[in-house]
N, C-alpha and C. Protein backbone atom coordinates (compact mmCIF):
# COMPACT_ATOMS: atom_id res chain seq x y z
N UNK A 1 -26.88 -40.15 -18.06
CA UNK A 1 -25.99 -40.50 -16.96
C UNK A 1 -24.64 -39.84 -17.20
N UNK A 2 -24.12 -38.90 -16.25
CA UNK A 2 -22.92 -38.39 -16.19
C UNK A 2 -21.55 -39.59 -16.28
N UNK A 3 -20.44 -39.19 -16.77
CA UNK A 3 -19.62 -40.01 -16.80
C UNK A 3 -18.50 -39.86 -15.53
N UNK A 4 -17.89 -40.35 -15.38
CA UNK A 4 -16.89 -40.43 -14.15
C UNK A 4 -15.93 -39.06 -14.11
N UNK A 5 -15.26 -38.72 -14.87
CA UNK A 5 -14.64 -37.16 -14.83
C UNK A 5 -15.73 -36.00 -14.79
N UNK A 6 -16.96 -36.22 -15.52
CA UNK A 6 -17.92 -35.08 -14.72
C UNK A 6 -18.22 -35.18 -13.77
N UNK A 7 -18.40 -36.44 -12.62
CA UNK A 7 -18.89 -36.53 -11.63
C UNK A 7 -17.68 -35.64 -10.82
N UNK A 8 -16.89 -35.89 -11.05
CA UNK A 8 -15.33 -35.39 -10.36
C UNK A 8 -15.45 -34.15 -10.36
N UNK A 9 -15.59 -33.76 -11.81
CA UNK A 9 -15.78 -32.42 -11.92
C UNK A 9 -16.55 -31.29 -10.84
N UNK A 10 -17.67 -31.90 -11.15
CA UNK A 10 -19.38 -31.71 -10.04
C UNK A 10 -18.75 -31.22 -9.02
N UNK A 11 -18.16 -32.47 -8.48
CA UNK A 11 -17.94 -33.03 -6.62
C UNK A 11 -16.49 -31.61 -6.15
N UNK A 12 -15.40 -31.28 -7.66
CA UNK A 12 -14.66 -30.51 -6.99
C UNK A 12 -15.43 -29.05 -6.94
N UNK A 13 -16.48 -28.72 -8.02
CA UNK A 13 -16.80 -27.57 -8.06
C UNK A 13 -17.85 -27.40 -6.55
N UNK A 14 -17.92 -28.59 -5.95
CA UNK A 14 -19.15 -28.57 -4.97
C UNK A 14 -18.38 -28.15 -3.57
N UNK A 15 -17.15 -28.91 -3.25
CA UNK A 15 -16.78 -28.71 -2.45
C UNK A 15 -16.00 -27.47 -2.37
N UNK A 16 -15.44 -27.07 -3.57
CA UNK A 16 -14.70 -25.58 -3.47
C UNK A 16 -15.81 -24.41 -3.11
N UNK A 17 -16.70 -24.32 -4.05
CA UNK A 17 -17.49 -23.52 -3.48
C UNK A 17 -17.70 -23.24 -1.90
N UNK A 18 -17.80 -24.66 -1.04
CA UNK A 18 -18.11 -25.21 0.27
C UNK A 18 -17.29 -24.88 1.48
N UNK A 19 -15.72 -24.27 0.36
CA UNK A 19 -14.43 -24.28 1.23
C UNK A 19 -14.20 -22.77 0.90
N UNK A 20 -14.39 -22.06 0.15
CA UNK A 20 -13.95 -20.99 -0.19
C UNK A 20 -15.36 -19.94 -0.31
N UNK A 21 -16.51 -20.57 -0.10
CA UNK A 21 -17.42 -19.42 -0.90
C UNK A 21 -17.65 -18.89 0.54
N UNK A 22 -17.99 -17.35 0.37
CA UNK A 22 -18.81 -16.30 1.48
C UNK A 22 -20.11 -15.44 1.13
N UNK A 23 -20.54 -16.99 2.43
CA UNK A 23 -22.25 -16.09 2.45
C UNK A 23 -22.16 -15.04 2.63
N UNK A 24 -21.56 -13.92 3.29
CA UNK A 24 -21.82 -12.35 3.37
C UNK A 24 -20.91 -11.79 2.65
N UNK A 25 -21.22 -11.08 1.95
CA UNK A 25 -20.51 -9.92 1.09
C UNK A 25 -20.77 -9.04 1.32
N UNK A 26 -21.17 -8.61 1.82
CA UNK A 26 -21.29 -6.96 2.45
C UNK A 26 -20.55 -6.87 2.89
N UNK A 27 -19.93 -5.39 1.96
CA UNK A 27 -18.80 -4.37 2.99
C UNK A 27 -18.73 -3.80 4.23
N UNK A 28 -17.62 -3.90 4.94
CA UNK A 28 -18.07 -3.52 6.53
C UNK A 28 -17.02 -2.18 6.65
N UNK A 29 -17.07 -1.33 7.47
CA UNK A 29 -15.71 -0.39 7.54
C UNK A 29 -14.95 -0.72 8.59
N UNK A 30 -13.79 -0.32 8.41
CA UNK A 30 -12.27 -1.11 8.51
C UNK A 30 -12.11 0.90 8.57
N UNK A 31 -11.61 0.87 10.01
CA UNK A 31 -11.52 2.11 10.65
C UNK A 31 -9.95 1.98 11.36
N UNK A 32 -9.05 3.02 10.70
CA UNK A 32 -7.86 3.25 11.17
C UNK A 32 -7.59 4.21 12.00
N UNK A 33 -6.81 4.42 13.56
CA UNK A 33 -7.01 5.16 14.22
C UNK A 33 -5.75 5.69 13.92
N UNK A 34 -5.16 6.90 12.99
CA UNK A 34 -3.71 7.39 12.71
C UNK A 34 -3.12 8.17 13.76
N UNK A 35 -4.02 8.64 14.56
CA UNK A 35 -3.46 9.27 16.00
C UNK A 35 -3.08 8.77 16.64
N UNK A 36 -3.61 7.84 17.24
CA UNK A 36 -3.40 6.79 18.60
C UNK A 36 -1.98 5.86 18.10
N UNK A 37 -2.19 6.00 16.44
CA UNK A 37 -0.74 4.77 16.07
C UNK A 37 0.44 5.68 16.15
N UNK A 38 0.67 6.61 16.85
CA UNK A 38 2.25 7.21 17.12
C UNK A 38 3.05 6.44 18.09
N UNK A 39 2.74 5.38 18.80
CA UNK A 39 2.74 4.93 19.83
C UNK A 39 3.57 3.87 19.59
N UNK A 40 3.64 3.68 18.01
CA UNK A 40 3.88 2.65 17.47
C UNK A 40 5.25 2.03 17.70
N UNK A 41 5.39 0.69 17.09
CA UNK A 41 7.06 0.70 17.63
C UNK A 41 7.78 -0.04 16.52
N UNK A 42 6.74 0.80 15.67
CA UNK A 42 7.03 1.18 14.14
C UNK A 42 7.05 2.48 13.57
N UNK A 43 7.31 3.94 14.28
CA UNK A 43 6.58 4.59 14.04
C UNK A 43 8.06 5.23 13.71
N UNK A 44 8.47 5.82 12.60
CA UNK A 44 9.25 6.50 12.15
C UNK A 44 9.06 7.69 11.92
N UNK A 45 7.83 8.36 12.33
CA UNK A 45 7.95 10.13 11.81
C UNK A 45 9.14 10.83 11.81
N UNK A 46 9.76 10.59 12.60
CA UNK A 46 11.09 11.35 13.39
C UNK A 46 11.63 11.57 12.25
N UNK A 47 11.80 10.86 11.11
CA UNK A 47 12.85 10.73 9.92
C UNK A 47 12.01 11.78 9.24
N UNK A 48 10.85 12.67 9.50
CA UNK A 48 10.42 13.41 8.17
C UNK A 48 10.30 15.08 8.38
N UNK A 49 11.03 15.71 7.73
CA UNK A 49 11.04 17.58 8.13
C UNK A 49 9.53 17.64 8.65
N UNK A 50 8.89 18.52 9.91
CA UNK A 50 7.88 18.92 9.72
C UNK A 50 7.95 20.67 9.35
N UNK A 51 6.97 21.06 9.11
CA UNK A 51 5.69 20.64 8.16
C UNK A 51 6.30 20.25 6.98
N UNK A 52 5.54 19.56 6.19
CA UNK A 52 5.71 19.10 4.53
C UNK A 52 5.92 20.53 3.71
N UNK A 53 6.72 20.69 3.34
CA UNK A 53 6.61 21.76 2.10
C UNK A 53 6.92 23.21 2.79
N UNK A 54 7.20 23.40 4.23
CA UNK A 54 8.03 24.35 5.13
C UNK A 54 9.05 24.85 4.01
N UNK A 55 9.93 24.40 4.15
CA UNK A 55 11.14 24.78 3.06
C UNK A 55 10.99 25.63 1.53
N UNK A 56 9.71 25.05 1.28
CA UNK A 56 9.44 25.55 -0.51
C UNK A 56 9.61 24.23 -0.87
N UNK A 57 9.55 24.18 -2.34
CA UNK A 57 9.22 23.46 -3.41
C UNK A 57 10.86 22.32 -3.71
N UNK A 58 10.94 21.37 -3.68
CA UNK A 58 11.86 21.01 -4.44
C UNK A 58 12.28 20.79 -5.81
N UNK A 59 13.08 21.01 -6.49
CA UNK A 59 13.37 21.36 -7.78
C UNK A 59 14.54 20.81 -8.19
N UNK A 60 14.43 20.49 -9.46
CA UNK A 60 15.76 19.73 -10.28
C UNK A 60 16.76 21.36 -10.89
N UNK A 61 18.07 21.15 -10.35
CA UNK A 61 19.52 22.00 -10.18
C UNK A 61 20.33 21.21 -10.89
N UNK A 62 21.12 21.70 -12.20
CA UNK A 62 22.50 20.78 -12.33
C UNK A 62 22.39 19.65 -12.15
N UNK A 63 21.02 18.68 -12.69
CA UNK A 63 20.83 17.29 -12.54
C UNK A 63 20.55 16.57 -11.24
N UNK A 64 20.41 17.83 -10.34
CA UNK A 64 20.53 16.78 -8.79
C UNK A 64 18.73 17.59 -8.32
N UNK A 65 17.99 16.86 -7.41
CA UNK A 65 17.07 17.70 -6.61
C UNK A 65 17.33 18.53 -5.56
N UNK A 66 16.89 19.90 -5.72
CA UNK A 66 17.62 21.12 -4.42
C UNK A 66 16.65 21.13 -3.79
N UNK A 67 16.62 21.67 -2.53
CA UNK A 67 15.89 22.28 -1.91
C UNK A 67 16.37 24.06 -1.84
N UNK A 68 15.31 24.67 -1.50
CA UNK A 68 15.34 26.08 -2.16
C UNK A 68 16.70 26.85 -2.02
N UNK A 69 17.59 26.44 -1.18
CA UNK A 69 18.83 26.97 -0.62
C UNK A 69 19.77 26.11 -1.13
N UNK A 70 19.23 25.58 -2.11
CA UNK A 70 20.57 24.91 -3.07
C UNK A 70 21.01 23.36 -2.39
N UNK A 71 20.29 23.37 -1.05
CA UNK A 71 20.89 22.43 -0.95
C UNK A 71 20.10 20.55 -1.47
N UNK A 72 21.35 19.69 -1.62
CA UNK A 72 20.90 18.91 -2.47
C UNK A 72 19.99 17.79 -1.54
N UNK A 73 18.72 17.30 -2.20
CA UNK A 73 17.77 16.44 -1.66
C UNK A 73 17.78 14.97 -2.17
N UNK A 74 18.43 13.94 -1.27
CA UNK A 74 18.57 12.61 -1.66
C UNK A 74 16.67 11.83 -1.99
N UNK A 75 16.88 11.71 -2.65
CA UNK A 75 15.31 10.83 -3.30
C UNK A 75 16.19 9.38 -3.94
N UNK A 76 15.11 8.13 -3.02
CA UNK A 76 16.57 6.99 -3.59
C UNK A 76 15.47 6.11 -4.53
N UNK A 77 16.34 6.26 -5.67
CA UNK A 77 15.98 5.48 -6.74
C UNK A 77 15.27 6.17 -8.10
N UNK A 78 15.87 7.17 -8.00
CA UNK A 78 15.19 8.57 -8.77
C UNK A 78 16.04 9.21 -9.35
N UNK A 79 16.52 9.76 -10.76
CA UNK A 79 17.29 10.20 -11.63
C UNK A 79 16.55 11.08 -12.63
N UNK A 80 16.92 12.24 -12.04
CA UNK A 80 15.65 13.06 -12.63
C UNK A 80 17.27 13.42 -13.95
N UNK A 81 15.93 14.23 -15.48
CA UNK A 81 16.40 14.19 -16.69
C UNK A 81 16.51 15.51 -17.25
């Protein structure tokens, strides 16, 4: 005969399972449409040079990051060595 804190025990492991467990586990796909989200009214591209990497390479100058024409590239939270 079980004693009174195992029964407890039992009864929480019974009902958690009951409250939290998932019969299906199978992965499903979770499909992002990145085109259609320009629309967004979150959509900040505006803030980014196009194309990526147009300019050339950025590079550490006299402790600061340049872009190829010397001029200097803010990166925040970054202290290059």
């Amino acid at each position: 005969m079980q004693t009174l804190p195992h029964r407890r025990l039992s009864l929480l492991a019974l009902l958690t399972q009951l409250a939290f467990g998932q019969p299906d586990t199978t992965l499903k796909p979770f499909v992002m449409d990145h085109r259609n989200g320009s629309s967004s009214l979150i959509d900040v591209s505006f803030l980014l040079d196009a194309p990526a990497g147009g300019d050339g390479l950025i590079r550490v100058h006299g402790g600061h990051f340049v872009k190829p024409k010397r001029e200097a590239h803010p990166i925040l939270g970054s202290k290059p060595h």
